[in-house]
Protein backbone atom coordinates (compact mmCIF):
# COMPACT_ATOMS: atom_id res chain seq x y z
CA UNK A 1 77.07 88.23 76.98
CA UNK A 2 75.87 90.34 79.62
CA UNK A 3 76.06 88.54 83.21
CA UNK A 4 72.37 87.32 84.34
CA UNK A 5 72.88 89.05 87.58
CA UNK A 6 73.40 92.28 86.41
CA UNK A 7 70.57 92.11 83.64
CA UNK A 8 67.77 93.61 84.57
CA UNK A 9 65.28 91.43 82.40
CA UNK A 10 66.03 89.06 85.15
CA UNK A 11 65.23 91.41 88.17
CA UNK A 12 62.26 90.92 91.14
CA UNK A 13 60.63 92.83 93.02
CA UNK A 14 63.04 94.61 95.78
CA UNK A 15 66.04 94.75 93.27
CA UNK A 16 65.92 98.28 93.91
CA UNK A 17 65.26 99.55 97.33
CA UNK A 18 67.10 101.81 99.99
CA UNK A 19 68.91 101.52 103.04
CA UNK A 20 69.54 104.62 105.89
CA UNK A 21 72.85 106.00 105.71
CA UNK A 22 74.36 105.04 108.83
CA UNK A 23 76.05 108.84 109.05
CA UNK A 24 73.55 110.82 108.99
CA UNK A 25 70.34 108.17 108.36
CA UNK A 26 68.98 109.52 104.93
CA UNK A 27 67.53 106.70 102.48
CA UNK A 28 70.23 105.93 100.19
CA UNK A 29 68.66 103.96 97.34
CA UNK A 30 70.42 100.76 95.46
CA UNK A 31 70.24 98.90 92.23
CA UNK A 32 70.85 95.44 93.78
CA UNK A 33 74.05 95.30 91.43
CA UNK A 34 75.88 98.61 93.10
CA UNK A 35 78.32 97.65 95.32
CA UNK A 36 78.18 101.15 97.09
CA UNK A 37 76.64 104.49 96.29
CA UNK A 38 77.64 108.07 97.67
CA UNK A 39 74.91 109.16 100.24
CA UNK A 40 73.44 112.70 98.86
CA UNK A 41 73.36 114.54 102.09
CA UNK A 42 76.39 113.85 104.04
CA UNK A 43 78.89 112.36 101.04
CA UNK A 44 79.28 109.15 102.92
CA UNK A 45 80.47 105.45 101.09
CA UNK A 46 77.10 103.44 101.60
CA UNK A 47 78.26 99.55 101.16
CA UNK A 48 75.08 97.68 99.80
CA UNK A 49 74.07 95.51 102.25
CA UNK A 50 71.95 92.97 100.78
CA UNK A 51 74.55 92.64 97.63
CA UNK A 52 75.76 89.21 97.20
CA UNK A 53 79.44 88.93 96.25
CA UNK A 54 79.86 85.35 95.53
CA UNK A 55 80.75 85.66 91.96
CA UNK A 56 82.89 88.37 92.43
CA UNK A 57 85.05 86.57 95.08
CA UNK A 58 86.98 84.62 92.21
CA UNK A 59 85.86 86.53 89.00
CA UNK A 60 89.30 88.65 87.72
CA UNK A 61 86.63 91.19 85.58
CA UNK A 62 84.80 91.88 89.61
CA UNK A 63 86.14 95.33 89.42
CA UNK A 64 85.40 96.56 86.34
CA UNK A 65 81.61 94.85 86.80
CA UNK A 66 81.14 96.35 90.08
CA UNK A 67 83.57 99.59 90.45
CA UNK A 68 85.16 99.90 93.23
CA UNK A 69 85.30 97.31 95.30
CA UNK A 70 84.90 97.26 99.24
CA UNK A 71 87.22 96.19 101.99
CA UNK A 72 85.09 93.62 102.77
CA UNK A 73 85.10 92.17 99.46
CA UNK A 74 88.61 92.01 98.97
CA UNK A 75 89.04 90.32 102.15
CA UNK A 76 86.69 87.62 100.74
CA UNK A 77 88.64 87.42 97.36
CA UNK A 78 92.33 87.15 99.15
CA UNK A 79 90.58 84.37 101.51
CA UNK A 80 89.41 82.42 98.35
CA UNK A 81 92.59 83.06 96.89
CA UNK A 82 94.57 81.50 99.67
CA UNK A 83 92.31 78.50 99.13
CA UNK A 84 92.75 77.95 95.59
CA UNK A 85 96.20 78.28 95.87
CA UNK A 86 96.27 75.61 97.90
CA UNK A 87 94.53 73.58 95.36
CA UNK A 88 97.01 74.56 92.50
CA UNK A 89 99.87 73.57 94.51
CA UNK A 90 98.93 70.09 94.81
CA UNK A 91 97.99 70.21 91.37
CA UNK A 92 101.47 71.26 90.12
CA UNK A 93 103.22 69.14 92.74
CA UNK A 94 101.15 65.88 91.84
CA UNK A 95 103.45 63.22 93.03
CA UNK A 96 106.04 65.08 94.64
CA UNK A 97 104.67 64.61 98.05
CA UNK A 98 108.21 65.88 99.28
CA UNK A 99 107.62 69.41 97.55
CA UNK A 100 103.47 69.11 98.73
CA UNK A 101 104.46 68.43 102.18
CA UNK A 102 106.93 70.74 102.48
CA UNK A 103 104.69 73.76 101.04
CA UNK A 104 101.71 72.72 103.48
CA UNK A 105 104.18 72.98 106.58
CA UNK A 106 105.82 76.80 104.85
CA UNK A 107 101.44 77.48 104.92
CA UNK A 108 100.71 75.86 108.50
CA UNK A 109 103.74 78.13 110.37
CA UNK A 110 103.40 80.87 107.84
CA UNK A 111 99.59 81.34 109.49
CA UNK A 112 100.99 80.86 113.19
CA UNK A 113 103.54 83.65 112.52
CA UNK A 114 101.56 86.17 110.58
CA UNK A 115 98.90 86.31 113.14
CA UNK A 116 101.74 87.19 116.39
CA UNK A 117 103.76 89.26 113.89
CA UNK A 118 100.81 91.15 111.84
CA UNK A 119 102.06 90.31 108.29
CA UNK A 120 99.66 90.32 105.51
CA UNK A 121 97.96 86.87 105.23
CA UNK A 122 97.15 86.90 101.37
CA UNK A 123 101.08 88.07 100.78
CA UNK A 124 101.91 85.48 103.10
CA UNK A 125 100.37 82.74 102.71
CA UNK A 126 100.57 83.19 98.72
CA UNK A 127 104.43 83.15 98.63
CA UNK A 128 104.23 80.31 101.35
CA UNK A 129 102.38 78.06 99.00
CA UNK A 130 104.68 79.11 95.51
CA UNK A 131 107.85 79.62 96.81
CA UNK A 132 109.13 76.59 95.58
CA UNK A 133 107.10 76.46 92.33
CA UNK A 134 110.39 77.80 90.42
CA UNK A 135 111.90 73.99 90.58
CA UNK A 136 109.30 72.62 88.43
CA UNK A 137 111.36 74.33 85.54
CA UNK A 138 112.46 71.50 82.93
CA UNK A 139 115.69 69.34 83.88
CA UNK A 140 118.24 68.99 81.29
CA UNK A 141 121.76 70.13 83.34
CA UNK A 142 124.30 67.80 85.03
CA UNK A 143 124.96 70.75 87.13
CA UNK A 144 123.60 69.78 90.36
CA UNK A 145 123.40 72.94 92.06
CA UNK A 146 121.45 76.29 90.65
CA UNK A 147 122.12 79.51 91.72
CA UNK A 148 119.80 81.25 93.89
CA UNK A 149 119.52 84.00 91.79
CA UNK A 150 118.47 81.72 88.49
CA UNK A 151 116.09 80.22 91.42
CA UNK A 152 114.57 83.19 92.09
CA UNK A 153 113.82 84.24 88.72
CA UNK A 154 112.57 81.01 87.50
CA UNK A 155 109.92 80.75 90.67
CA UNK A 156 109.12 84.29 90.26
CA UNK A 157 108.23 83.63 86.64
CA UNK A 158 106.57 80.64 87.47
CA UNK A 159 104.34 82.14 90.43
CA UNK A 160 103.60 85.33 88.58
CA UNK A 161 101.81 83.18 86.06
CA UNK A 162 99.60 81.52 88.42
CA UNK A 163 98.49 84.40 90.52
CA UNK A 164 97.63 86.10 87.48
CA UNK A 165 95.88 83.10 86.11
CA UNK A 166 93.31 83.40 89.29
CA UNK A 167 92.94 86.61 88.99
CA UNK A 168 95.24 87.68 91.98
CA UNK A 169 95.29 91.69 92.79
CA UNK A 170 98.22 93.14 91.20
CA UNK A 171 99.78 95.07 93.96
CA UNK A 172 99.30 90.70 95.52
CA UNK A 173 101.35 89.75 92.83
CA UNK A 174 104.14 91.91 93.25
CA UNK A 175 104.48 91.73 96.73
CA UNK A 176 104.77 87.99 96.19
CA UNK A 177 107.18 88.04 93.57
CA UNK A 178 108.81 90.55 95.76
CA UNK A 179 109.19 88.23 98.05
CA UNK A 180 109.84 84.65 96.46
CA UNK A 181 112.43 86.49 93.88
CA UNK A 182 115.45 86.41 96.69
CA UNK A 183 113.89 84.53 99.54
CA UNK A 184 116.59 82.58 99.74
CA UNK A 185 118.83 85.40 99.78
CA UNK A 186 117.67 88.04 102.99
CA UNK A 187 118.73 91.44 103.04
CA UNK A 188 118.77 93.72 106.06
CA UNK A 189 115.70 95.88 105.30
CA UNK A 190 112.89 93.18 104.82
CA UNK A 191 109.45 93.27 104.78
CA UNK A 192 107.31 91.64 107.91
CA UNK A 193 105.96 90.03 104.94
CA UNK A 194 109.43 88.56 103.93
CA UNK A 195 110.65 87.82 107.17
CA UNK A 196 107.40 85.77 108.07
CA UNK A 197 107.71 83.36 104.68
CA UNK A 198 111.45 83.22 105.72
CA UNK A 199 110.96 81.79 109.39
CA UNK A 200 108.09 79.69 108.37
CA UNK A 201 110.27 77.67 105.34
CA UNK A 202 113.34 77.90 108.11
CA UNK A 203 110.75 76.12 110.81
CA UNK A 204 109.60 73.46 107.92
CA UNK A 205 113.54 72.72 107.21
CA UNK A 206 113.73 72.34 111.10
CA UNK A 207 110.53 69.88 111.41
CA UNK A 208 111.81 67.69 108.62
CA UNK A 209 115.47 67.61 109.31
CA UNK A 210 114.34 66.69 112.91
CA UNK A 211 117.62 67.31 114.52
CA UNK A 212 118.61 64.07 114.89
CA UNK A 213 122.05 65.25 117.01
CA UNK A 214 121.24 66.92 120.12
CA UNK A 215 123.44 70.34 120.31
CA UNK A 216 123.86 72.73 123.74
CA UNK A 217 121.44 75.23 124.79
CA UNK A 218 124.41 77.78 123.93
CA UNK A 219 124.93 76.49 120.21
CA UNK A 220 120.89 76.58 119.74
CA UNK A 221 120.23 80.15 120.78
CA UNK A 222 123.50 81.74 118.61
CA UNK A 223 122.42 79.41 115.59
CA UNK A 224 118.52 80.46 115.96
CA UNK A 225 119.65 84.21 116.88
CA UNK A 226 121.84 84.10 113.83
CA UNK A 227 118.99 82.64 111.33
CA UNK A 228 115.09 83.58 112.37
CA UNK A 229 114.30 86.97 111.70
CA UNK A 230 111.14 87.45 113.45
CA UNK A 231 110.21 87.19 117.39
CA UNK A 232 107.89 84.82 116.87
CA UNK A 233 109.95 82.84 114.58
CA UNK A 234 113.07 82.59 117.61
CA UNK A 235 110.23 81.04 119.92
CA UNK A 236 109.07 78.62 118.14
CA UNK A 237 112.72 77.08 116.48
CA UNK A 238 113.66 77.16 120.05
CA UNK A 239 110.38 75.15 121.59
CA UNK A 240 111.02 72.65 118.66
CA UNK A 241 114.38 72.13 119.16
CA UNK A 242 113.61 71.76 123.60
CA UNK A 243 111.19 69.21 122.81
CA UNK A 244 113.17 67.03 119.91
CA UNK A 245 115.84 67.26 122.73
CA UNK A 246 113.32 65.59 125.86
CA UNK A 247 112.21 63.13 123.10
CA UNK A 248 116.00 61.95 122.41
């Protein structure tokens, strides 16, 4: 079944029209389903202007409907994406309000940090929202304790699945899985990327632990020094932990 949009039994008047190239101002005409077209004179990337990309904010097949697909575009699809995501956790989390909690806090500092330290917000926020989704792997040990790197594995699994599932950009996926595959185990030469979902589930651990022992300035700044890995991430553990200590 060919999509309504793009058949052009369908069509009005003005699905074909053109629009100056803003180079070098030559008409450059469109087929209201072209996403961009190649000016003739100069060779410039003419975005269609009046194309709507609802559908092809969420649809998977977007790039093989429309070719290539702008920056703009994408932007819109990762945006979704992050939004969705959010729905899916709370779907897999259902009454685990623990794990739900604790994922919308990892999301909530993940967006304060990746703004100051100029991380990727789709990478981010993705991995911010699935990092956990590896413990929702069937029970049936007495061992109480799994290693990080079955962890890893099993959550890596887990959240290449769902990205794929909505249709996530592949080079997304990996970077995610990149990311939620040792998160618990940091190397030296992370990503931004890495070191943003890092801070922000270390700064979720913080708010919910709630540091219910006061320790010295000195003990605060080696143990944040020796933990955070971003700027950003140092400032705020250290704000949080100077006003849990006026509250005490």
């Amino acid at each position: 079944m060919k999509c309504p949009g793009q058949d052009t039994r369908y069509w009005k008047p003005g699905a074909i029209f053109t629009v100056p190239c803003p180079t070098c101002g030559r008409d450059v005409e469109f087929f209201k389903d072209e996403a961009t077209r190649r000016c003739r004179r100069c060779g410039e990337k003419v975005i269609n202007p009046k194309m709507d990309f609802a559908c092809a904010a969420h649809c998977r097949f977007a790039e093989q409907c429309l070719g290539e697909l702008p920056p703009e575009l994408l932007a819109q699809r990762d945006d979704l994406l992050k939004d969705r995501l959010a729905i899916e956790m709370k779907r897999l989390f259902h009454r685990d309000f623990e794990k739900t909690r604790h994922a919308s806090r990892v999301a909530r500092y993940s967006q304060e940090l990746v703004r100051k330290e100029e991380g990727d917000p789709a990478v981010v926020l993705a991995a911010a929202y699935l990092h956990e989704v590896g413990d929702l792997e069937p029970e049936g040990t007495d061992d109480q304790t799994r290693e990080a790197e079955e962890q890893g594995k099993s959550g890596v699994t887990a959240a290449r699945q769902i990205l794929e599932d909505l249709g996530a950009r592949k080079d997304l996926v990996e970077a995610v899985c990149e990311i939620i595959g040792h998160l618990n185990q940091p190397g030296i030469n992370e990503t931004i990327n890495f070191k943003i979902v890092h801070d922000a589930d270390l700064m979720a651990q913080l708010e919910e632990e709630r540091i219910s022992a006061p320790i010295s300035a000195d003990r605060a700044d080696r143990w944040v020094d020796q933990s955070f890995m971003t700027k950003t991430g140092c400032e705020l553990a250290r704000r949080f932990m100077m006003e849990q200590d006026r509250r005490s």
